[in-house]
Protein backbone atom coordinates (compact mmCIF):
# COMPACT_ATOMS: atom_id res chain seq x y z
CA UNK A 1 125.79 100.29 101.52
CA UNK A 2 122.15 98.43 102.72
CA UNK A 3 120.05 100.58 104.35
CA UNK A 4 120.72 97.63 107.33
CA UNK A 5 124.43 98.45 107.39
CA UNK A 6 123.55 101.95 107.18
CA UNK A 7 121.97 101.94 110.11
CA UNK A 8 124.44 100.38 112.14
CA UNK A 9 126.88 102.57 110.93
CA UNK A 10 124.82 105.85 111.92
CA UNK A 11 124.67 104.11 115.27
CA UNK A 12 128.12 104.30 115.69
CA UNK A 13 128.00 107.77 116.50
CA UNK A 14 124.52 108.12 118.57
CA UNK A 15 123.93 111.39 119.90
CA UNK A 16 123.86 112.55 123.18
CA UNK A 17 123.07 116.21 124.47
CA UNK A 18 120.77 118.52 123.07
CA UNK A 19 120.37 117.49 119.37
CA UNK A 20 120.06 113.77 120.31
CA UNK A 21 116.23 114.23 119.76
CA UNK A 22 116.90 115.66 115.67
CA UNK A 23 119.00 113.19 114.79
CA UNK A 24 116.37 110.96 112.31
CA UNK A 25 115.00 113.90 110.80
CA UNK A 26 118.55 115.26 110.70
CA UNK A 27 119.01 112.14 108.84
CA UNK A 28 116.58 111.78 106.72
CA UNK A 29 116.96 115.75 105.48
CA UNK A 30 120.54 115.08 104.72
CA UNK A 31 119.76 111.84 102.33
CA UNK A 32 117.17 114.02 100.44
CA UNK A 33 119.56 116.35 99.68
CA UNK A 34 121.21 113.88 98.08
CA UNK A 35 124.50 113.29 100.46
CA UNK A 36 125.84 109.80 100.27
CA UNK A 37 125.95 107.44 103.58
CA UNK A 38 129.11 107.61 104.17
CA UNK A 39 128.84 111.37 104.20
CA UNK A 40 125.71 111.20 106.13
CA UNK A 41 128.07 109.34 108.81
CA UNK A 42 131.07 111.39 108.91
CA UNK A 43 128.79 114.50 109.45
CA UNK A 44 126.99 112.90 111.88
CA UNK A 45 130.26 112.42 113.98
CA UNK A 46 131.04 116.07 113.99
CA UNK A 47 127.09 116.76 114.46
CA UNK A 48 127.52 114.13 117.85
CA UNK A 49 130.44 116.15 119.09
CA UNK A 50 129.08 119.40 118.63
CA UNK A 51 125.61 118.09 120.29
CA UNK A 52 128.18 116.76 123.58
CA UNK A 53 130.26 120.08 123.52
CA UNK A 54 126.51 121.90 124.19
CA UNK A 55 125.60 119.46 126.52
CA UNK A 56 128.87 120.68 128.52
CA UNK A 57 127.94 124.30 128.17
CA UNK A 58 124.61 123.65 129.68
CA UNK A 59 122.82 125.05 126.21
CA UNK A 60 119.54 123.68 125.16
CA UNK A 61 118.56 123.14 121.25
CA UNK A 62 116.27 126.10 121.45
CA UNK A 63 119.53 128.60 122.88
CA UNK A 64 121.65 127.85 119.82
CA UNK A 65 123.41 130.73 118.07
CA UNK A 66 125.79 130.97 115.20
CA UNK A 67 128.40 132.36 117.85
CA UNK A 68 128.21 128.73 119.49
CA UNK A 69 129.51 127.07 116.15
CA UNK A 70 132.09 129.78 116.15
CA UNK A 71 133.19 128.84 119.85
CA UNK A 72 133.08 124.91 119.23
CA UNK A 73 135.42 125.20 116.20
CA UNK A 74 137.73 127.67 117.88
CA UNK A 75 138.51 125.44 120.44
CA UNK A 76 138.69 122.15 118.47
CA UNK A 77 142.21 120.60 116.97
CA UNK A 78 141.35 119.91 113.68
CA UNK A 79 143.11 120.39 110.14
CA UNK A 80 141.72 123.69 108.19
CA UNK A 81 141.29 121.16 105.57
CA UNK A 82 139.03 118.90 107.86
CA UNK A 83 137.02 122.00 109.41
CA UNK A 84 135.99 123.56 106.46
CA UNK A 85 133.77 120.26 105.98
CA UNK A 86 133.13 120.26 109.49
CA UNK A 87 131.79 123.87 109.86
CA UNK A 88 129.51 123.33 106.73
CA UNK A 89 127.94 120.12 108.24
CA UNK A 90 127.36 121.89 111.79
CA UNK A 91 125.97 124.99 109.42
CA UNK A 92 123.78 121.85 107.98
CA UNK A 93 122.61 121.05 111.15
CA UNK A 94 121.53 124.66 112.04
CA UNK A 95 119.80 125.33 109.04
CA UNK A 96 117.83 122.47 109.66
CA UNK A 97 117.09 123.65 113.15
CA UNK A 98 115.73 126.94 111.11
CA UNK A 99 113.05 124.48 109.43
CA UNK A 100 111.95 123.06 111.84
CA UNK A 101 111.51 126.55 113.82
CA UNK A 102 113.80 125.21 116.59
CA UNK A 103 115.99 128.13 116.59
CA UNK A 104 115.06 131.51 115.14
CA UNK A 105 116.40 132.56 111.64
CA UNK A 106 119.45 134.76 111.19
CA UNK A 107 118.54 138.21 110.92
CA UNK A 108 121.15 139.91 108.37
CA UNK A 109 123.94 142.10 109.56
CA UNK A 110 123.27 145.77 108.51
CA UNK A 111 126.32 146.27 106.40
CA UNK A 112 127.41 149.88 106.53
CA UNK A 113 127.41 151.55 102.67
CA UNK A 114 129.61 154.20 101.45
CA UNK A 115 128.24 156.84 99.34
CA UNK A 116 129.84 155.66 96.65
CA UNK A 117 127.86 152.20 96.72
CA UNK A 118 124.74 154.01 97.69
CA UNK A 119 124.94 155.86 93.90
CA UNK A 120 125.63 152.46 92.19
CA UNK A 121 123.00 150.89 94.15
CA UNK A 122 120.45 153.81 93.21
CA UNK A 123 121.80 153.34 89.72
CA UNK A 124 121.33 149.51 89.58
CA UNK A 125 117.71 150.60 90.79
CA UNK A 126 116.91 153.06 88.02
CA UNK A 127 117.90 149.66 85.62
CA UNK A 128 115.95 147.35 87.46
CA UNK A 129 112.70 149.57 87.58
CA UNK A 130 113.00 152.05 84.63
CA UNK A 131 114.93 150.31 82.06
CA UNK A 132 113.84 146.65 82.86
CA UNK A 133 117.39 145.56 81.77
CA UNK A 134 118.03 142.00 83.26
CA UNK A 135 120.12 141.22 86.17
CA UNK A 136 122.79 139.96 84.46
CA UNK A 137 123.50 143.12 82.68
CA UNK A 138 122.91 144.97 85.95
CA UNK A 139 125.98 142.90 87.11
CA UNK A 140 127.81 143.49 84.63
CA UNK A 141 127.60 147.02 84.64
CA UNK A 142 127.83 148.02 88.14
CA UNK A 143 131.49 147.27 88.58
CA UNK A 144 132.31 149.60 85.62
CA UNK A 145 130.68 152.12 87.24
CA UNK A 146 131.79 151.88 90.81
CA UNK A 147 135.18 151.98 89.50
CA UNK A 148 134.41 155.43 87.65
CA UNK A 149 133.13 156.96 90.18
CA UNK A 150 135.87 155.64 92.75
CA UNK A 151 138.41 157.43 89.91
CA UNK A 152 136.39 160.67 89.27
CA UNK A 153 134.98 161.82 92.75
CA UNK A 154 135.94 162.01 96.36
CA UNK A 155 133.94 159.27 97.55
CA UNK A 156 131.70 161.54 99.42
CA UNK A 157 129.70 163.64 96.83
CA UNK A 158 129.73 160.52 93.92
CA UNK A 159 127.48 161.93 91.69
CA UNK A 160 129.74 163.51 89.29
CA UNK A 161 128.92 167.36 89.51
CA UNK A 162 132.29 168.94 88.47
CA UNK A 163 133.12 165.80 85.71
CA UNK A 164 133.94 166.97 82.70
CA UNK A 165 134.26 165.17 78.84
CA UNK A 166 138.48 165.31 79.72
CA UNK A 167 138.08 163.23 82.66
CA UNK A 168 136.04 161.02 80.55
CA UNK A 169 138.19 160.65 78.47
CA UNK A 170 140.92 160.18 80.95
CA UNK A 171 139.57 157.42 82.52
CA UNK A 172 139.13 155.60 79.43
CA UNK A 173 143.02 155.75 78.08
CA UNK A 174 143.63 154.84 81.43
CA UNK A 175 141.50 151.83 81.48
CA UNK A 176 142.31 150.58 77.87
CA UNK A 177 146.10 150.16 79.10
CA UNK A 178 144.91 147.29 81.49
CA UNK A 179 142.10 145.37 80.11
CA UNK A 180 141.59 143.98 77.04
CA UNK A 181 138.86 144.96 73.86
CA UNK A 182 135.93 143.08 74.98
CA UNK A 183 136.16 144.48 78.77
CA UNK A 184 136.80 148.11 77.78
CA UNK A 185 133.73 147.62 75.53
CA UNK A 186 131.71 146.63 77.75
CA UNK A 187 133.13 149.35 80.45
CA UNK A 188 132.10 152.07 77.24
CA UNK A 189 128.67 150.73 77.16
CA UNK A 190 128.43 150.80 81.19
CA UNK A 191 129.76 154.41 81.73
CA UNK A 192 127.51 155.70 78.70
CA UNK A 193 124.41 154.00 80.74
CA UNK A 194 125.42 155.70 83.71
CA UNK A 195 126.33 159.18 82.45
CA UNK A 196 122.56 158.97 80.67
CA UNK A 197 121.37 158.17 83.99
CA UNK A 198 123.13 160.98 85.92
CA UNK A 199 121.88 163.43 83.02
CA UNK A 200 118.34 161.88 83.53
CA UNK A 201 117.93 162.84 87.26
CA UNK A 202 120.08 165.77 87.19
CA UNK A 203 122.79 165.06 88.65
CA UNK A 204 125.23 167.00 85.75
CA UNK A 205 124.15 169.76 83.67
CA UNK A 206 125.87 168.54 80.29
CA UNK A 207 125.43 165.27 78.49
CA UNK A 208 128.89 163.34 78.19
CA UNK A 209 127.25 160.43 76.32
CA UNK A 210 129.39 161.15 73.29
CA UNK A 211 132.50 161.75 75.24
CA UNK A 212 133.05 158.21 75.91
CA UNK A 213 135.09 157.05 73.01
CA UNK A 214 134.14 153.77 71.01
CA UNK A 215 136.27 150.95 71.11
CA UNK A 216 137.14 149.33 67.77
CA UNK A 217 136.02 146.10 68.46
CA UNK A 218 133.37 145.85 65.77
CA UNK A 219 131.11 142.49 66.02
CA UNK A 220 131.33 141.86 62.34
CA UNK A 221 134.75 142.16 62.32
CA UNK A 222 136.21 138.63 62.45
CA UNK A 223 134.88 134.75 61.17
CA UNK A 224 132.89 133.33 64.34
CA UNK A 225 134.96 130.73 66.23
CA UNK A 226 133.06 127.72 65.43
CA UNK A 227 134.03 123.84 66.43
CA UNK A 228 134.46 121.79 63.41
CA UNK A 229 132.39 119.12 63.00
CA UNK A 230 134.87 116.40 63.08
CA UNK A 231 135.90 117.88 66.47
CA UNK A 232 132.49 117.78 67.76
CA UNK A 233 131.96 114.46 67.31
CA UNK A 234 134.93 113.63 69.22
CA UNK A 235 133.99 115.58 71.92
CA UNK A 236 130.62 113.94 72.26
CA UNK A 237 132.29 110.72 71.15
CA UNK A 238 134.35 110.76 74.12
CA UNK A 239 131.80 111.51 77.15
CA UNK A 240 131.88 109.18 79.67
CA UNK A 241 128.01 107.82 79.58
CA UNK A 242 128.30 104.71 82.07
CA UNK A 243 128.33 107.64 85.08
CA UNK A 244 125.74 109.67 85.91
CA UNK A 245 128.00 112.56 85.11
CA UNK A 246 128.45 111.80 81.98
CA UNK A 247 124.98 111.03 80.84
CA UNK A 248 124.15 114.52 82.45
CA UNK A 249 127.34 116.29 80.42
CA UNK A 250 126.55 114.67 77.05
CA UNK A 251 123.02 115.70 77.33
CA UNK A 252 124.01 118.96 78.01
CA UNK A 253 126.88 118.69 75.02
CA UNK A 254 124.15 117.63 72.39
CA UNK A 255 122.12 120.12 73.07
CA UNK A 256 124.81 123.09 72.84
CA UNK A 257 125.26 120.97 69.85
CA UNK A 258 122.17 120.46 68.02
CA UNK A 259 119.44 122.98 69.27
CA UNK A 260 122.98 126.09 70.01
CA UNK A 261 121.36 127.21 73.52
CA UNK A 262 123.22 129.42 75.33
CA UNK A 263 125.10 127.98 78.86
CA UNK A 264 123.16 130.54 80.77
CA UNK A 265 119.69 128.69 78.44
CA UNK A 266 120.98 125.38 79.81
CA UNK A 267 121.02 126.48 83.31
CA UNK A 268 117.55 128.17 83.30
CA UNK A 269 115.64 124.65 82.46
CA UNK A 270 113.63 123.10 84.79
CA UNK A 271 111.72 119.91 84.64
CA UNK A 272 108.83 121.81 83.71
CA UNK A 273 110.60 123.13 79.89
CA UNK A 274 110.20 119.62 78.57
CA UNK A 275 106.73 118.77 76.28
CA UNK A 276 107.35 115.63 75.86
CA UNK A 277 104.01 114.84 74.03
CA UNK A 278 104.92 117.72 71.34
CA UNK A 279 108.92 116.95 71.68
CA UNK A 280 109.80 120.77 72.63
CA UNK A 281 111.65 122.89 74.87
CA UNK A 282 110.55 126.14 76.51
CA UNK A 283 113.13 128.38 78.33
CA UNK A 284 113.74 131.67 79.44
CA UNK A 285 116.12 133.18 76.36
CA UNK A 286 118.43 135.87 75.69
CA UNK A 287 117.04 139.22 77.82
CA UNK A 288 114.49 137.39 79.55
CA UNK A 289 112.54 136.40 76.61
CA UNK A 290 110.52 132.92 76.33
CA UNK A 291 111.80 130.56 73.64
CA UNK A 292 110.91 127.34 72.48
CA UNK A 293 112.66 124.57 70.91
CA UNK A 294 111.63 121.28 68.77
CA UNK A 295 113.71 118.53 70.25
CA UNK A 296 115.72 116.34 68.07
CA UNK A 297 115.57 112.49 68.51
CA UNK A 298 118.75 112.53 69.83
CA UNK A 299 118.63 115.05 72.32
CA UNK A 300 115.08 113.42 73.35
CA UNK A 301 116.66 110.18 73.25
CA UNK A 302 120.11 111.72 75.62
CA UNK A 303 117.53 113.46 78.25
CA UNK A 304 115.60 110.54 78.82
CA UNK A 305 118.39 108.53 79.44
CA UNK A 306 119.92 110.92 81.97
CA UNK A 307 116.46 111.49 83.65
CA UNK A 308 115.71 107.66 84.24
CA UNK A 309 119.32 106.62 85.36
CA UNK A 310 121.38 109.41 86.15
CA UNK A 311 119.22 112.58 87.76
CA UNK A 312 119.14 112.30 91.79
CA UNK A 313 115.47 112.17 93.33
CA UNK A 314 115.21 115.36 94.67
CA UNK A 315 113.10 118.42 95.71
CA UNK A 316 114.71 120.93 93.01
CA UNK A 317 112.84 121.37 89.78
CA UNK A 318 115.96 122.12 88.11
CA UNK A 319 117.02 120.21 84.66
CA UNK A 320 120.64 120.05 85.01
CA UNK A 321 121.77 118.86 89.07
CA UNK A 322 125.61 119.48 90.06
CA UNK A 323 127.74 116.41 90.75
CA UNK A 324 128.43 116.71 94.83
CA UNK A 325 125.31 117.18 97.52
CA UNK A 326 123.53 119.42 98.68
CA UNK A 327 121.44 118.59 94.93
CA UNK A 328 120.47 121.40 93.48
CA UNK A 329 120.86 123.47 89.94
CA UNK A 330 124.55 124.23 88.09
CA UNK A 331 124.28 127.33 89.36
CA UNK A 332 125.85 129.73 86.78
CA UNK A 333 126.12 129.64 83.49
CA UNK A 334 130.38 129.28 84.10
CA UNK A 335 129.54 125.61 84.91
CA UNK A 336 128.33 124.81 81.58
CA UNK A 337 131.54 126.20 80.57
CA UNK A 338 133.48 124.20 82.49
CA UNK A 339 131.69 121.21 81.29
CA UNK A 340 132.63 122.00 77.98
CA UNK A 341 136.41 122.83 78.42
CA UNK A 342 136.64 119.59 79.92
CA UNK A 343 135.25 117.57 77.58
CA UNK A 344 137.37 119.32 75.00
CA UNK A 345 140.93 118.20 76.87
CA UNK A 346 139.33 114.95 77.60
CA UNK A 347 138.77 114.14 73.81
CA UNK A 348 141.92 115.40 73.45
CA UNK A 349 141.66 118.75 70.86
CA UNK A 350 144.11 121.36 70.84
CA UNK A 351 142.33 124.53 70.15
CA UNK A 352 142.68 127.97 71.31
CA UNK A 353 138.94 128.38 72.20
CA UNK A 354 137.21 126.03 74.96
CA UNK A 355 134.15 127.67 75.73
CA UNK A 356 130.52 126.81 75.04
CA UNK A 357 129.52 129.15 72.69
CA UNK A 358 131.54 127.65 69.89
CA UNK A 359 128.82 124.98 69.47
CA UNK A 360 126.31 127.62 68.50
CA UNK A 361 128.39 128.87 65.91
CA UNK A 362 128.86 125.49 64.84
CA UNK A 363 125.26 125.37 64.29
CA UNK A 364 124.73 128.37 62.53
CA UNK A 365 127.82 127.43 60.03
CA UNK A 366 126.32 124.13 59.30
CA UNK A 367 122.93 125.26 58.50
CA UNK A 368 124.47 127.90 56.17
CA UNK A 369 126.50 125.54 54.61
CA UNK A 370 123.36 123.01 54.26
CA UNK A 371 121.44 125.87 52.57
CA UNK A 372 119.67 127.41 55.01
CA UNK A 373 118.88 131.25 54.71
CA UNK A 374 119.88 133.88 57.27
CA UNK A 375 116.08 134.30 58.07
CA UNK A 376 116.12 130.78 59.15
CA UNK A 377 119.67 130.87 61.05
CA UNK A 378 118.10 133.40 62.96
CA UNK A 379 114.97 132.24 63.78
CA UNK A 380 116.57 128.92 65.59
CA UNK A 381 119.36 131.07 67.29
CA UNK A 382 116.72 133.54 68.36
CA UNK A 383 118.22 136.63 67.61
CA UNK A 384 116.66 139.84 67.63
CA UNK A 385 118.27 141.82 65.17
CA UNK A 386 119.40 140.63 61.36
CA UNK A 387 122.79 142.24 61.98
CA UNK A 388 123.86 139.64 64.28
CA UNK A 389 122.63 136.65 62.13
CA UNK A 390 125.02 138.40 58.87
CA UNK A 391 128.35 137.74 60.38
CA UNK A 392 127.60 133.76 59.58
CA UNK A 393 127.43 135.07 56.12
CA UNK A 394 131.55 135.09 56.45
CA UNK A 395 131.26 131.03 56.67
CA UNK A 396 128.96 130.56 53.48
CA UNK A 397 132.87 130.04 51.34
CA UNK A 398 131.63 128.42 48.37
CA UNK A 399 128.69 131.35 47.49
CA UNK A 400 131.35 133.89 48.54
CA UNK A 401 134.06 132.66 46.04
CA UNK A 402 131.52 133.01 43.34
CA UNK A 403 131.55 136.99 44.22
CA UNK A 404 135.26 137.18 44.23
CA UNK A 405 136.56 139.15 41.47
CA UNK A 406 139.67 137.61 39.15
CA UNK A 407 142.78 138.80 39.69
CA UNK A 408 144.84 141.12 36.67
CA UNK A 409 145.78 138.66 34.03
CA UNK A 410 143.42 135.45 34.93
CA UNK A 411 141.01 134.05 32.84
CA UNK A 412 137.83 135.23 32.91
């Protein structure tokens, strides 16, 4: 659509009431978010019939609460389909009300905690401030732990006093029966954080670290789930490149592929991690660490192409945009996985894993297999300890069948 016929069709639906005098800027904030014309039109309808149903009510721009949106919708005929979209463009037109300091901002409702979310709140406090774990373990752990304590005490005294190594214990055969290895792991390494914690400030009088049992999920255990190569190239092979979504996906593909970043790695870049001049990458690793990156020419070549014909203009400095306006970053690092698992059904590979982190094992199996020593797997995966490099040791077949002993009654 010309910015001529564009016009027109905005006029279609000129507002009258109180809003009439926002509509251009209105306008103009909704294109650089990124919204398509014909959106910009359709929420400009709802936006004109909002701005009429004030007019009615005798309220001025400046009077406008959230409990008038709530009123206009609850008196309006339309599908729930149709005013979910509806309530999110007059929530649109508020927020840019906000900006322009037309209406006041929405103070937040004082939610009312429960003991039990006040201690897990503390607790995610004493992580935050004495630990310095990130906030993605923090949300990871505090579930565990609200669930314990929910289990163990009455909800009004949640610190644990009277808890003893059997109810520890307790609440772990309990648990096992209903999640699987990974998520009781992870629930082991939660509860052992917290019962440190409670020991720290005093809250028990015995330490129950060792009374949380360890699962047997050992991370050397098994081979590392790695794409094969063959089944890479498909994948990457069959991303759509003539649409913008598919320049952005590959890009993101190749470099799971060739530099094994992590999805929650490919969601922290910004604009800013790119050196072009030195052909590098700098991001925020693994526990908050800085990393950086050579680029291959391929992955140079792939973000170049998505930046100069695929990327939305924009105000947000992140890397990676999502598909569908209001422009902004992927989010969560669950996006990159969903990238992934549909790129995998789209090229058509029947596999029992899907998720991102296969690539980086990929990468790790290649280089072993290429000759490269567990020093240098390392150092491009970023790990921090040796241990976790070893387990690629498991893909190295051809040095490991020289250490494999003959069986009775072969030749030597």
């Amino acid at each position: 659509m010309t910015t001529a016929s564009a016009q027109r069709a905005y006029l279609l639906h000129e507002i009258e009431g109180p809003i009439s005098q926002f509509r251009q800027s209105l306008i103009l904030s909704l294109e650089k978010q990124g919204f398509s014309q014909r959106s910009i039109h359709c929420q400009l309808r709802v936006v004109a019939r909002f701005s009429n149903w004030l007019q009615r009510q005798n309220v001025l721009a400046s009077d406008i609460t959230p409990e008038h949106q709530q009123t206009f919708f609850s008196c309006q005929p339309w599908q729930h389909s149709s005013r979910q979209g509806h309530v999110k463009s007059v929530g649109r037109l508020l927020d840019h009300l906000r900006n322009l300091e037309v209406i006041p901002v929405c103070q937040p409702q004082v939610k009312s905690y429960s003991p039990v979310d006040i201690a897990v709140m503390q607790y995610a406090q004493y992580l935050r401030h004495k630990v310095g774990i990130t906030e993605l373990s923090i949300t990871k752990y505090c579930p565990f732990v609200k669930d314990f304590l929910l289990k163990n005490t009455d909800g009004v005294s949640p610190f644990c006093c009277d808890i003893g190594a059997a109810d520890v214990m307790c609440y772990f055969t309990k648990l096992a029966s209903v999640v699987s290895i990974s998520q009781a792991k992870s629930a082991a390494t939660a509860i052992r954080s917290y019962l440190k914690y409670l020991n720290y400030m005093g809250h028990i009088k015995s330490d129950l670290v060792g009374a949380v049992p360890t699962v047997p999920n050992w991370s050397l255990s098994e081979i590392p789930r790695s794409i094969s190569a063959d089944h890479a190239r498909q994948v990457l092979d069959n991303c759509p490149r003539h649409t913008a979504i598919g320049l952005r996906d590959y890009a993101i593909l190749l470099m799971l592929a060739r530099l094994g970043l992590r999805s929650s790695e490919v969601v922290s870049l910004t604009l800013d991690s790119i050196d072009w001049g030195n052909s590098s990458l700098s991001f925020v690793g693994k526990g908050s660490q800085p990393a950086e990156l050579p680029m291959t020419s391929d992955v140079g070549e792939a973000l170049a192409d998505y930046l100069k014909h695929a990327r939305p203009h924009c105000d947000s400095r992140a890397l990676f945009l999502r598909g569908l306006a209001p422009m902004q970053g992927l989010g969560s690092p669950t996006t990159v996985g969903t990238i992934v698992c549909a790129a995998i059904r789209r090229a058509g590979i029947q596999t029992t894993s899907y998720g991102s982190h296969q690539f980086r094992h990929a990468l790790a199996s290649s280089m072993m297999n290429g000759g490269a020593t567990l020093d240098e797997i390392g150092s491009v995966l970023r790990h921090r300890k040796a241990k976790t490099t070893r387990l690629y040791a498991k893909v190295d077949i051809n040095s490991l069948r020289m250490l494999c002993l003959p069986l009775p009654g072969e030749d030597q």
